[in-house]
C-alpha atoms as a PDB file:
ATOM      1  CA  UNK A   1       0.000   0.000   0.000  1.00  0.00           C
ATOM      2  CA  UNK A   2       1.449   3.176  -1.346  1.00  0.00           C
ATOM      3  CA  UNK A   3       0.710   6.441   0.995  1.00  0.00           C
ATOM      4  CA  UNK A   4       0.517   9.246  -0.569  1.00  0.00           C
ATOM      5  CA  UNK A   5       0.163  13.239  -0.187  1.00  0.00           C
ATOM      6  CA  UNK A   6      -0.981  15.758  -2.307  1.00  0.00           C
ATOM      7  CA  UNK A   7       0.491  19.654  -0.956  1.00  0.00           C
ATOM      8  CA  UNK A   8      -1.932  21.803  -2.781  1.00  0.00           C
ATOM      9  CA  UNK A   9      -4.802  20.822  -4.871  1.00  0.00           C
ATOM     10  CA  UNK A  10      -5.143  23.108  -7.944  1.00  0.00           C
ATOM     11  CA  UNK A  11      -5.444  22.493 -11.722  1.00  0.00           C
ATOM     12  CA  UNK A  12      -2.258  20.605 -11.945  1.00  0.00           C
ATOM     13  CA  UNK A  13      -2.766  18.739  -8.166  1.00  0.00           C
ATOM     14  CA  UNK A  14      -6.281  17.477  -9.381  1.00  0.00           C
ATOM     15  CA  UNK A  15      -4.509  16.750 -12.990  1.00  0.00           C
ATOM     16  CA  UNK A  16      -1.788  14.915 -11.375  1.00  0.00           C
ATOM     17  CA  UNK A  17      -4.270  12.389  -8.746  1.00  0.00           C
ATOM     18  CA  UNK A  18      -5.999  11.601 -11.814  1.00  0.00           C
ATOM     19  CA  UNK A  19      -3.688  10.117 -13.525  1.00  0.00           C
ATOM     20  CA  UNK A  20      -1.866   8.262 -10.411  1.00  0.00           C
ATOM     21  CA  UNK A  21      -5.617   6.976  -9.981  1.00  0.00           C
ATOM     22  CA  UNK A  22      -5.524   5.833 -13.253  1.00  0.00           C
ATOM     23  CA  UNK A  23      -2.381   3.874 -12.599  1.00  0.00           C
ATOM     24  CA  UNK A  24      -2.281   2.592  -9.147  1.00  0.00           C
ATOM     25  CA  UNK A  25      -5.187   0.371  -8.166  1.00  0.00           C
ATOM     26  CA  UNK A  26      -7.031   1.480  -5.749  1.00  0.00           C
ATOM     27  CA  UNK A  27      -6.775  -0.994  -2.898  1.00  0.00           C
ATOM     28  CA  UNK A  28      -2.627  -0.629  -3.146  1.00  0.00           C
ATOM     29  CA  UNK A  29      -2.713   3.363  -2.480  1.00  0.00           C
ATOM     30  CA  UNK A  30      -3.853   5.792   0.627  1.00  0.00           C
ATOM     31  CA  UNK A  31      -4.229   9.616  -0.721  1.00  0.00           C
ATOM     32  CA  UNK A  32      -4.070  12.616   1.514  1.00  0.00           C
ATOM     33  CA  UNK A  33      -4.138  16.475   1.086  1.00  0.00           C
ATOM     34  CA  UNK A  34      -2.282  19.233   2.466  1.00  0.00           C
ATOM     35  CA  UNK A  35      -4.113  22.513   1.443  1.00  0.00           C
ATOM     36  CA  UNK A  36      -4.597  25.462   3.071  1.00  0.00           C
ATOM     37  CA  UNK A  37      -8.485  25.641   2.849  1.00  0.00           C
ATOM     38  CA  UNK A  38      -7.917  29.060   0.498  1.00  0.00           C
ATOM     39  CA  UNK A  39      -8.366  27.051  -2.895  1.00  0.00           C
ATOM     40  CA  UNK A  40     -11.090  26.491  -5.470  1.00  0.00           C
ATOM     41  CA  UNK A  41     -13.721  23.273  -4.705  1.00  0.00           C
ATOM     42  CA  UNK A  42     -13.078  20.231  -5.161  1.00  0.00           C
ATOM     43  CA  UNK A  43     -14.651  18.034  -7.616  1.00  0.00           C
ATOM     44  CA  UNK A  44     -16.733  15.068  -6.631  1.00  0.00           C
ATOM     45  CA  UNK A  45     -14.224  13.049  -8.406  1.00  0.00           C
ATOM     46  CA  UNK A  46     -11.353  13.812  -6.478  1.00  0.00           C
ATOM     47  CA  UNK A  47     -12.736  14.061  -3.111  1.00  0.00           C
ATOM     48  CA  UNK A  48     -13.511  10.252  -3.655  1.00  0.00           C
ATOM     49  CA  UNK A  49      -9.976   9.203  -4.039  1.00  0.00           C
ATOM     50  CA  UNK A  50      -8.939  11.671  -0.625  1.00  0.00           C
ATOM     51  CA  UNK A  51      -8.908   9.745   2.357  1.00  0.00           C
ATOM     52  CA  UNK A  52      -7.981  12.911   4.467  1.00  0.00           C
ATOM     53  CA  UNK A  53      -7.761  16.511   3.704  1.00  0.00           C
ATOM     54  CA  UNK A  54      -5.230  17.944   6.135  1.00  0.00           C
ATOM     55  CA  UNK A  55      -5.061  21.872   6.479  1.00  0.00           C
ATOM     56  CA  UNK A  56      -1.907  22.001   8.855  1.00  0.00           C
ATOM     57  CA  UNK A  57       1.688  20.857   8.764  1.00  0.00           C
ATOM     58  CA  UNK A  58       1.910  20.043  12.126  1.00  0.00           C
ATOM     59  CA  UNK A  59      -1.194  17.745  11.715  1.00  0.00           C
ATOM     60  CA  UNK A  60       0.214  15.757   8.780  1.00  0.00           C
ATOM     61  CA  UNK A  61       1.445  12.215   9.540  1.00  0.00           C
ATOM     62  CA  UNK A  62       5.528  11.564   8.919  1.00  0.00           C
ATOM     63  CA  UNK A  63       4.903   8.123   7.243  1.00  0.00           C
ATOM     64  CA  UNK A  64       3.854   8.893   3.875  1.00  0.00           C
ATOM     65  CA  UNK A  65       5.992   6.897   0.293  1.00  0.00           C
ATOM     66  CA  UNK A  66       5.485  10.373  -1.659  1.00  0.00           C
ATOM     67  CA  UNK A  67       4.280  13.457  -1.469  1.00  0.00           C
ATOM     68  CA  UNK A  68       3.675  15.746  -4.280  1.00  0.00           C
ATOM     69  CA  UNK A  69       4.656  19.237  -4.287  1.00  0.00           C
ATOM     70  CA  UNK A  70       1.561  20.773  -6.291  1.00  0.00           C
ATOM     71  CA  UNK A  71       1.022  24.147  -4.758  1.00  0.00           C
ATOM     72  CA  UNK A  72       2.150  27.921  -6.012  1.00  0.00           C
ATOM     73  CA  UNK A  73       5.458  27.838  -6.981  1.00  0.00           C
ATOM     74  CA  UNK A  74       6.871  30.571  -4.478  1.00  0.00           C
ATOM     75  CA  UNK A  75       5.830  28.332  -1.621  1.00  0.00           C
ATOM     76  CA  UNK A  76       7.995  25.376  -2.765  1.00  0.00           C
ATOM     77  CA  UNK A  77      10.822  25.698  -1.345  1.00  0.00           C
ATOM     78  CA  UNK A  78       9.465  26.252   2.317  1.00  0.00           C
ATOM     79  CA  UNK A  79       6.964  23.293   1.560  1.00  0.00           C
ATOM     80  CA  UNK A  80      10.068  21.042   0.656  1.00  0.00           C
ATOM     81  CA  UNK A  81      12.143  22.353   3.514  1.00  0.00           C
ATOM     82  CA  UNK A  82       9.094  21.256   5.728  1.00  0.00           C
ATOM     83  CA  UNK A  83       7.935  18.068   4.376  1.00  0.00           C
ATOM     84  CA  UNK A  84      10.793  16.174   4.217  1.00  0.00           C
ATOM     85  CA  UNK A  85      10.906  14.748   7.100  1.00  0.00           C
ATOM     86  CA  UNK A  86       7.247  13.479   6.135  1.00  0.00           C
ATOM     87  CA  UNK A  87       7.980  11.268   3.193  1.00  0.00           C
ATOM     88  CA  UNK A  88      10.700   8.990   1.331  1.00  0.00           C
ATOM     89  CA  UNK A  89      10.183  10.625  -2.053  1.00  0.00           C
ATOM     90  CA  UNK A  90       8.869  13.816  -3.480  1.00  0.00           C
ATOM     91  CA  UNK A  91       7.509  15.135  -7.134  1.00  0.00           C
ATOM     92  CA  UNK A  92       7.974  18.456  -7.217  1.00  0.00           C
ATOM     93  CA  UNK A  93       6.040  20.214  -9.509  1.00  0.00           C
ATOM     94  CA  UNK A  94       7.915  22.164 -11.824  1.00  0.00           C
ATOM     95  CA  UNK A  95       9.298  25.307 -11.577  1.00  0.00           C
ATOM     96  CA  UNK A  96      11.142  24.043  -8.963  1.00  0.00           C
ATOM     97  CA  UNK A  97      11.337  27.346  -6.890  1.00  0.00           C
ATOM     98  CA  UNK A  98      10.429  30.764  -7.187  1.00  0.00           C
ATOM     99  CA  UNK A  99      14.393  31.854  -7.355  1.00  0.00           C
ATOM    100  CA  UNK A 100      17.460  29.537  -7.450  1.00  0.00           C
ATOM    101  CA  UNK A 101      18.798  28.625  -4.050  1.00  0.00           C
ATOM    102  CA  UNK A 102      22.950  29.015  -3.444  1.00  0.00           C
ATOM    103  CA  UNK A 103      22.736  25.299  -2.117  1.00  0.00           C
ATOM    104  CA  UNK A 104      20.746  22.446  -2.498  1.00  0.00           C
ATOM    105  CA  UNK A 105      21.839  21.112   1.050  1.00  0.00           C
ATOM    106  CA  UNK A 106      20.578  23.239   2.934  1.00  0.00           C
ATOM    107  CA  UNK A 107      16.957  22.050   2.391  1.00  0.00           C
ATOM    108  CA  UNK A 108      18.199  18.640   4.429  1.00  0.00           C
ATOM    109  CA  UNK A 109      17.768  15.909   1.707  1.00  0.00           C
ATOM    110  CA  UNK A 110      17.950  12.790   2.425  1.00  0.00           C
ATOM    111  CA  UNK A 111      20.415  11.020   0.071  1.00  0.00           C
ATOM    112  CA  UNK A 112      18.409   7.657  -0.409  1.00  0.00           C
ATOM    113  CA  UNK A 113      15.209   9.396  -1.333  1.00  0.00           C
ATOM    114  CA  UNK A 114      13.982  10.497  -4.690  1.00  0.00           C
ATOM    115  CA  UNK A 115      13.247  14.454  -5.282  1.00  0.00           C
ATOM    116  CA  UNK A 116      11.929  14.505  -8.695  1.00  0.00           C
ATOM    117  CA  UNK A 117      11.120  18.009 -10.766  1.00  0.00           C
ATOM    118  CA  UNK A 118       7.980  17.622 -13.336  1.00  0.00           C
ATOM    119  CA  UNK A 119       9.321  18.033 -16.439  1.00  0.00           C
ATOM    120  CA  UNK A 120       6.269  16.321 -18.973  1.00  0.00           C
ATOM    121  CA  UNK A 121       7.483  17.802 -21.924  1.00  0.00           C
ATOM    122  CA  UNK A 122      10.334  14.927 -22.070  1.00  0.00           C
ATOM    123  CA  UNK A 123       7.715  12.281 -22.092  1.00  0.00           C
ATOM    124  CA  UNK A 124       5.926  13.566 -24.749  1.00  0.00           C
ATOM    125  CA  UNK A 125       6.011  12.389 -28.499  1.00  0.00           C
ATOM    126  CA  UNK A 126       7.817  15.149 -29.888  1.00  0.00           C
ATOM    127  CA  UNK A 127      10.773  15.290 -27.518  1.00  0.00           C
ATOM    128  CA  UNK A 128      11.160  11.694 -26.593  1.00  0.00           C
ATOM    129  CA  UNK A 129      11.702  11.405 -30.253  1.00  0.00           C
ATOM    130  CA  UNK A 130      13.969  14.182 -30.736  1.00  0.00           C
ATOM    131  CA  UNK A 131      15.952  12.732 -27.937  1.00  0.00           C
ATOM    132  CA  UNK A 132      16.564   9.849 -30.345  1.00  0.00           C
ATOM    133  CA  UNK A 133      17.303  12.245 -33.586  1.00  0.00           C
ATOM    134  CA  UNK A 134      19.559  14.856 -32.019  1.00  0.00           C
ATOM    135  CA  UNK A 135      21.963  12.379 -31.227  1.00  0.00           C
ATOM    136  CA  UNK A 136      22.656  11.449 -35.164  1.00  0.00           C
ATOM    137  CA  UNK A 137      22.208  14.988 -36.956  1.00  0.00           C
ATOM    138  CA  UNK A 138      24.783  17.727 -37.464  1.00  0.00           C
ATOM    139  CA  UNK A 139      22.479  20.283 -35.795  1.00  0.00           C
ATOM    140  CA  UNK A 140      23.647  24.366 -36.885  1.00  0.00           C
ATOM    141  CA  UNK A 141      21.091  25.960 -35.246  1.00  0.00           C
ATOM    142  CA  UNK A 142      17.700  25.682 -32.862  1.00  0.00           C
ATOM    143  CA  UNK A 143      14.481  27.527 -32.727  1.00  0.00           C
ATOM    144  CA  UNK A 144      12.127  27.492 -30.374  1.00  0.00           C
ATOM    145  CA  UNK A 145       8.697  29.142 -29.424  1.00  0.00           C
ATOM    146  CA  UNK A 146       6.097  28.924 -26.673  1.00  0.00           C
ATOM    147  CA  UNK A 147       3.359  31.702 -27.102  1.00  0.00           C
ATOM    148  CA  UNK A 148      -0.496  31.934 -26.499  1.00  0.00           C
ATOM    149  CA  UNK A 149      -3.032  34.547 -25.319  1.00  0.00           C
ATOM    150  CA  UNK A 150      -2.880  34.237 -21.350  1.00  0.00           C
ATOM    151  CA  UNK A 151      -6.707  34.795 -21.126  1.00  0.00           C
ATOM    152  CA  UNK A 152      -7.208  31.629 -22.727  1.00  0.00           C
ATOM    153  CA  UNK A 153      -5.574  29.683 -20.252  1.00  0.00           C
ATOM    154  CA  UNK A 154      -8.299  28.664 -17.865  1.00  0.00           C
ATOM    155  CA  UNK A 155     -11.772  29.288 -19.029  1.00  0.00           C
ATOM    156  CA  UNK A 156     -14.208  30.852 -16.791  1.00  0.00           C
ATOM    157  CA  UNK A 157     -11.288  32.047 -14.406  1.00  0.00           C
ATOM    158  CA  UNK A 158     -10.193  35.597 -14.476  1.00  0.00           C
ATOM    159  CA  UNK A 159      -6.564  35.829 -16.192  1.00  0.00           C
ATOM    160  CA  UNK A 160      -5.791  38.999 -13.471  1.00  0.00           C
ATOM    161  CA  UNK A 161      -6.088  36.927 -10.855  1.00  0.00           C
ATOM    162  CA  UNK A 162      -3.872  33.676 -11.166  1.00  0.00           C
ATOM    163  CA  UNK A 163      -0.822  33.224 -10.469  1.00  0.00           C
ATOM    164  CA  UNK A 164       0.885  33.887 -13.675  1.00  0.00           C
ATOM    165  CA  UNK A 165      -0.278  37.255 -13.909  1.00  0.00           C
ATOM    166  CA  UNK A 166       0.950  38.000 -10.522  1.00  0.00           C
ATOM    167  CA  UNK A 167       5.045  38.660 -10.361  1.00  0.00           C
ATOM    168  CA  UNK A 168       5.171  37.703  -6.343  1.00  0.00           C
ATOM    169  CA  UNK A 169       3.422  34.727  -6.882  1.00  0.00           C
ATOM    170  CA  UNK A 170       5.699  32.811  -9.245  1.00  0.00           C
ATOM    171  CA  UNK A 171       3.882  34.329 -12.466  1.00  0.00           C
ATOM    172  CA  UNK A 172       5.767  35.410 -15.819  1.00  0.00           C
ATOM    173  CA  UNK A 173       6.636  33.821 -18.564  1.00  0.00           C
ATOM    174  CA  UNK A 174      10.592  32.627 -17.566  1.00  0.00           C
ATOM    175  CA  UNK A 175       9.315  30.515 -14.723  1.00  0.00           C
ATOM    176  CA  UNK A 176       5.615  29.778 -16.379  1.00  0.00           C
ATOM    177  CA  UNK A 177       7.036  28.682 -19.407  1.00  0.00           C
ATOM    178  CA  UNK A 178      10.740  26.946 -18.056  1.00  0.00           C
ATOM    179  CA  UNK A 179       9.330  24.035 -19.390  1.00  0.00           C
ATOM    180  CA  UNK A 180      11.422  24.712 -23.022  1.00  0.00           C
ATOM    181  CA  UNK A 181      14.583  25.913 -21.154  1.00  0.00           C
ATOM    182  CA  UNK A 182      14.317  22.395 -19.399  1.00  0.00           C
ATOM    183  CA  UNK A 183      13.652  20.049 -23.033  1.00  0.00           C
ATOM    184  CA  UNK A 184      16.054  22.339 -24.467  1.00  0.00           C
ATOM    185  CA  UNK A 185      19.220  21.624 -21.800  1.00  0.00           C
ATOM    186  CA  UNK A 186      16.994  18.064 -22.057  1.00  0.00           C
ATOM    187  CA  UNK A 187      17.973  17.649 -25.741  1.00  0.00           C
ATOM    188  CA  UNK A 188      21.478  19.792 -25.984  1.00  0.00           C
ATOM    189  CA  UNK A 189      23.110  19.781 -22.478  1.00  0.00           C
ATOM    190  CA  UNK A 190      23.525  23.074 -20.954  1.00  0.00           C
ATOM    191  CA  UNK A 191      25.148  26.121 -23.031  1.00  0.00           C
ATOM    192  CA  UNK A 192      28.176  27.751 -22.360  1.00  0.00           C
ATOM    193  CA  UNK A 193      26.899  31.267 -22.508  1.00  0.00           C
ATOM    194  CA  UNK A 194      22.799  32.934 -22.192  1.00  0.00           C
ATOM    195  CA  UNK A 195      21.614  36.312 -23.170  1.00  0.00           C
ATOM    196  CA  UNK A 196      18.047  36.749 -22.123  1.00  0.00           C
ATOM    197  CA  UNK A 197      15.828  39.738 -21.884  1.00  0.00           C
ATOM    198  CA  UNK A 198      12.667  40.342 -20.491  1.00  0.00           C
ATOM    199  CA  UNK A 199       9.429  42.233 -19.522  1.00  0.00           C
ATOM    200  CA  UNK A 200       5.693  43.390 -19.736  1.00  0.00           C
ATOM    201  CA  UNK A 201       5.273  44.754 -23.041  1.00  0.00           C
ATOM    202  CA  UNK A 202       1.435  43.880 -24.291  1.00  0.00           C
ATOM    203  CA  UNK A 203      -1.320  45.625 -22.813  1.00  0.00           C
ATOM    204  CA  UNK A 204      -2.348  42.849 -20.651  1.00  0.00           C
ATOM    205  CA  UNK A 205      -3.483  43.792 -16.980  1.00  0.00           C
ATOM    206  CA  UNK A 206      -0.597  41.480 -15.171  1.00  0.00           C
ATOM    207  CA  UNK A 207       2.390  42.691 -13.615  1.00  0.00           C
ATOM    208  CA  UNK A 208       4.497  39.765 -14.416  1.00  0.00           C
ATOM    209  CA  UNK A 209       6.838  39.901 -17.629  1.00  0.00           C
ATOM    210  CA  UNK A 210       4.687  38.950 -20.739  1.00  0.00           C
ATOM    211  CA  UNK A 211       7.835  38.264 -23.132  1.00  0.00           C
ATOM    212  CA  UNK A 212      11.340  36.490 -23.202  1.00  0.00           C
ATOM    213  CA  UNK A 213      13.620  35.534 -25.371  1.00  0.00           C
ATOM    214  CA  UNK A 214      17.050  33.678 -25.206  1.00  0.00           C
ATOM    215  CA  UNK A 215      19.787  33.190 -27.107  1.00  0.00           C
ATOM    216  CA  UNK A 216      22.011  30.057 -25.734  1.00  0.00           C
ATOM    217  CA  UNK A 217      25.519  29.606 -27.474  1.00  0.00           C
ATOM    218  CA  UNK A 218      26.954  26.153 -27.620  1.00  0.00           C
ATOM    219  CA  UNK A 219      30.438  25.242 -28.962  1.00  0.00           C
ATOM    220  CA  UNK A 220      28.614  24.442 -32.222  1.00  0.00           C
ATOM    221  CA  UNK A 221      25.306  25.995 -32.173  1.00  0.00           C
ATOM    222  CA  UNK A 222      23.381  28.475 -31.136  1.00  0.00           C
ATOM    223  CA  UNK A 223      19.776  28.206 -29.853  1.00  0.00           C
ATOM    224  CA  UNK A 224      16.840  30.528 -29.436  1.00  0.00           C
ATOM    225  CA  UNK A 225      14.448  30.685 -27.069  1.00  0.00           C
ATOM    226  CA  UNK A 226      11.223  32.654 -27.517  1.00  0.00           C
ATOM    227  CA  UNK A 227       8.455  32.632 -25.078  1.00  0.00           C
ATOM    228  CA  UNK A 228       5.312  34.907 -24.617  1.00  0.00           C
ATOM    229  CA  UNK A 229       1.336  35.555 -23.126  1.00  0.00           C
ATOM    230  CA  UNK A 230      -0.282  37.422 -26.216  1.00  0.00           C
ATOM    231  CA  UNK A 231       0.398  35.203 -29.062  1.00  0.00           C
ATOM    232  CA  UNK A 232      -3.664  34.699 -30.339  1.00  0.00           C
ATOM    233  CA  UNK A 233      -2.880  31.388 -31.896  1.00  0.00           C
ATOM    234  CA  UNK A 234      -1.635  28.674 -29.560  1.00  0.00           C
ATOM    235  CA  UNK A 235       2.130  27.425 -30.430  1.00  0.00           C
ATOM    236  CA  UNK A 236       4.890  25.429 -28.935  1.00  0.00           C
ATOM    237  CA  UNK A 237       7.198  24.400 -31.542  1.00  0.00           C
ATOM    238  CA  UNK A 238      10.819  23.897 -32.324  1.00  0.00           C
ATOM    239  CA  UNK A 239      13.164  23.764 -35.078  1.00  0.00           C
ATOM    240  CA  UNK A 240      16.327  22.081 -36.116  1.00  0.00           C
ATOM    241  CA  UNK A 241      18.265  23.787 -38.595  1.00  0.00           C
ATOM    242  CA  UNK A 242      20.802  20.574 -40.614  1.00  0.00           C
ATOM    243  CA  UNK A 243      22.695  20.060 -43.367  1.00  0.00           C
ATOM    244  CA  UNK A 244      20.205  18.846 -45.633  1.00  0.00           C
ATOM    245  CA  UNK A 245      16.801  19.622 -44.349  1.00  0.00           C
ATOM    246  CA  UNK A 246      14.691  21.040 -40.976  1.00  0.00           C
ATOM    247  CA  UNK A 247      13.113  19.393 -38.163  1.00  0.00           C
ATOM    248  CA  UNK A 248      10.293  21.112 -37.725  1.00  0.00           C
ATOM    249  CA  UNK A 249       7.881  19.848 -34.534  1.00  0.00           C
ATOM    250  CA  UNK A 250       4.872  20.828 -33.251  1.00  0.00           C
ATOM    251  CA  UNK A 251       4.596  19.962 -29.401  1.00  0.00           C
ATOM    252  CA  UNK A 252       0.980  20.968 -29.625  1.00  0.00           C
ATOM    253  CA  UNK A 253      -0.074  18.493 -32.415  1.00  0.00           C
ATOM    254  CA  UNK A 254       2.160  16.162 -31.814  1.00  0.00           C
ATOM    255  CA  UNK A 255       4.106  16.046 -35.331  1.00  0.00           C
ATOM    256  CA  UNK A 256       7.455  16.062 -36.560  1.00  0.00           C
ATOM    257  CA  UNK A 257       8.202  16.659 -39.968  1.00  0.00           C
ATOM    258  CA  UNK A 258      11.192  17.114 -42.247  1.00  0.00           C
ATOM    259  CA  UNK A 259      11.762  19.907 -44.261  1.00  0.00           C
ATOM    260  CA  UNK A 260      13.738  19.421 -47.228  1.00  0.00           C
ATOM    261  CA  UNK A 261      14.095  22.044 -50.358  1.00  0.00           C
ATOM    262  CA  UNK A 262      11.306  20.147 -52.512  1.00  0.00           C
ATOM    263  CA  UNK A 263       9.108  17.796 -50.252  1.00  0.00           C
ATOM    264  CA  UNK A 264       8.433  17.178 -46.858  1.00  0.00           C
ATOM    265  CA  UNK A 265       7.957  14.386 -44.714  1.00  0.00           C
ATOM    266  CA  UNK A 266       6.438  13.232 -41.528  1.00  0.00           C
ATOM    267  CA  UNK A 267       7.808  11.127 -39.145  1.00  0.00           C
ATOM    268  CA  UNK A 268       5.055   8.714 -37.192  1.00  0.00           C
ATOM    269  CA  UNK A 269       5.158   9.101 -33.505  1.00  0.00           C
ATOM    270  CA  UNK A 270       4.032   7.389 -30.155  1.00  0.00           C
ATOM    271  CA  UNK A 271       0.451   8.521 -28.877  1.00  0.00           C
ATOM    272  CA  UNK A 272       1.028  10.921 -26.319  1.00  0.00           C
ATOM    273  CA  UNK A 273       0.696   9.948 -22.416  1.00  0.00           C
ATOM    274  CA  UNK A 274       3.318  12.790 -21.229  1.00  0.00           C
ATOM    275  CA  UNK A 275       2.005  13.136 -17.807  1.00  0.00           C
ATOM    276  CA  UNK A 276       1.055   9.237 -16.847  1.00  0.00           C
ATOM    277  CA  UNK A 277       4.463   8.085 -18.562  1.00  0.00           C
ATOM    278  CA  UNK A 278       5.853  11.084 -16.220  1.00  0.00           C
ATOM    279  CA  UNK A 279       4.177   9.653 -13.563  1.00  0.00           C
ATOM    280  CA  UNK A 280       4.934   5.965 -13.698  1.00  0.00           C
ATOM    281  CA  UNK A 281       8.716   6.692 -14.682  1.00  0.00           C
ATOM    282  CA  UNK A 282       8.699   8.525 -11.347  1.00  0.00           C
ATOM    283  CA  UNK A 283       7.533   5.687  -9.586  1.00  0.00           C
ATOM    284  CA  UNK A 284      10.021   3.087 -10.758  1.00  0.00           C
ATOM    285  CA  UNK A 285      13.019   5.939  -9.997  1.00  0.00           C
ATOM    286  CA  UNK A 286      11.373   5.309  -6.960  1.00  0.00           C
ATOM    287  CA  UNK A 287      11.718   1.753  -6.739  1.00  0.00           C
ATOM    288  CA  UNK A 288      15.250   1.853  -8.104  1.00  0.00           C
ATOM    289  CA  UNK A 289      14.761   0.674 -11.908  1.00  0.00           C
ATOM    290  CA  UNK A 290      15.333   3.980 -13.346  1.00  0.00           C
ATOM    291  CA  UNK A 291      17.453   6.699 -12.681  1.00  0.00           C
ATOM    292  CA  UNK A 292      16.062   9.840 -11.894  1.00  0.00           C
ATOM    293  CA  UNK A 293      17.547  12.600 -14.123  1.00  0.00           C
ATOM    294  CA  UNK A 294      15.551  15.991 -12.796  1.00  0.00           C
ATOM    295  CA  UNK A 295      16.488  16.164  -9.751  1.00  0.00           C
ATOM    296  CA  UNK A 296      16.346  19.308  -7.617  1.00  0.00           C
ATOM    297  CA  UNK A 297      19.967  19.801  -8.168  1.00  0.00           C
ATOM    298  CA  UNK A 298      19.443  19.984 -12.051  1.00  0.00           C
ATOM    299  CA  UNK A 299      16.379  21.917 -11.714  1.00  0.00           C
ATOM    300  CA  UNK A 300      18.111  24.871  -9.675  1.00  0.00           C
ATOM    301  CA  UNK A 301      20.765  25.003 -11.999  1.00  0.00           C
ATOM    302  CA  UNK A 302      17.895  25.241 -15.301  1.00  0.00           C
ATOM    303  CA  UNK A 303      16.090  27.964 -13.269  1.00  0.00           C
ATOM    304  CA  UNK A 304      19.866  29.886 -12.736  1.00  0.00           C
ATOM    305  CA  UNK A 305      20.017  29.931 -16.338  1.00  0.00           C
ATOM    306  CA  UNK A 306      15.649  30.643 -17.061  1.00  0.00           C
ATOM    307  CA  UNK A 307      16.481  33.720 -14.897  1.00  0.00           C
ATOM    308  CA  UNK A 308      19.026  35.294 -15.918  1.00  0.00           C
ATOM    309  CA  UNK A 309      19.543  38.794 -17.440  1.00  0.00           C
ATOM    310  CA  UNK A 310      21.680  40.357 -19.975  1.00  0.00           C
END
């Protein structure tokens, strides 16, 4: 019997307890919440798979197998700092903090447990297979996008309100959107230099920066990063610039195609389960049979370079 712990509820908590729902039978797991009361309802749905909502940390039991880290992003790192004492592992939803910390010890680890950063993207179609590609092609050159209208987000919610429109909170694009920093360093390693600039510049009513764009310089490429909240048409895409031909893929349809001077084709790809593969290849770093490779370590240093200026 797996116990487990939810610390916050929202849109990704709920998303997140679906899916382990949908993997773990019921009679092998034992789900909590930690949530400060403040929140939206909870659906019918998920109340049934909650054996106890807790709204204190002092009130929380120090026997759970995992706990996920699934509220607001700029109260991770005090949620981490006191939870671990309450569980063997962690998922940590991503970004991993609000700011990079100076060192990861200081949060008290314990070495035999797994702290795993959310980072779906690498589970998905797209960049599982480019994982495969990048390591046979003579790549020159990378670009990259993320942009839709912030509004859109969550309907029937008021954009002014959440989280990513608020700067204190954790909102802005560099730590809303550090999901391409992450399948970028994912895909390439990380680069030797960044220039990155920033800031509100649509007429959106947020206070959190609405644009960003990077460009990373590798020994052999260089890589651009381009993320924003007004783009009208939804698109998260990348391009790799070869010899021959492009790699063009859409993360958002779920294609890869080739680009070459006079035709085009398509590559066929895996149907995508990005968050339950997430979730289950969390559980068997867990149990020792994989290695986990987003650690809190890694994720600090990917937010170091999401963050900085100039």
């Amino acid at each position: 019997m797996l116990k487990i712990c939810f610390a916050g509820l929202g849109s990704i908590g709920k998303r997140h307890l679906r899916d382990l729902a949908k993997i773990i039978k019921s009679s092998e797991r034992s789900i909590d919440a930690l949530r400060s009361g403040h929140g939206n309802e909870i659906q019918k749905d998920i109340l049934e798979q909650i054996n106890t909502i807790y709204h204190e940390i002092s009130e929380l039991p120090k026997d759970y197998d995992i706990i996920f880290i699934t509220n607001p992003t700029y109260l991770h790192y005090d949620t981490i700092k006191e939870l671990v004492e309450h569980t063997k592992h962690m998922f940590i939803e991503k970004p991993v903090f609000q700011f990079p910390i100076q060192d990861v010890s200081e949060l008290n680890l314990k070495s035999s447990s797994v702290y795993y950063v959310a980072a779906p993207l690498r589970y998905g179609p797209v960049v599982s297979k480019l994982k495969e590609l990048v390591t046979k092609e003579k790549v020159y050159s990378v670009r990259a996008i993320c942009s839709s209208y912030l509004p859109d987000w969550r309907k029937g919610t008021d954009y002014r309100k959440n989280y990513s429109a608020i700067k204190e909170k954790g909102g802005g694009v560099e730590l809303d959107l550090i999901h391409e920093m992450d399948y970028i360093t994912y895909l390439f390693g990380m680069p030797q230099e960044v220039k990155h600039y920033a800031g509100k510049f649509s007429d959106l009513e947020i206070d959190s920066d609405d644009l960003g764009v990077y460009l990373l310089k590798y020994s052999e490429k260089l890589i651009e990063i381009h993320l924003d909240y007004f783009g009208r048409k939804a698109r998260r895409e990348i391009e790799l610039y070869c010899k021959d031909y492009t790699i063009a893929g859409d993360l958002i349809n779920n294609t890869i195609i080739y680009r070459y001077s006079d035709h085009i084709e398509e590559l066929p790809l895996k149907e995508d389960n990005d968050f339950v593969d997430e979730i289950k290849a969390f559980l068997a770093m867990t149990e020792g049979s994989r290695i986990n490779d987003n650690d809190i370590e890694h994720a600090n240093e990917v937010l170091k370079l999401a963050l900085k200026r100039g």
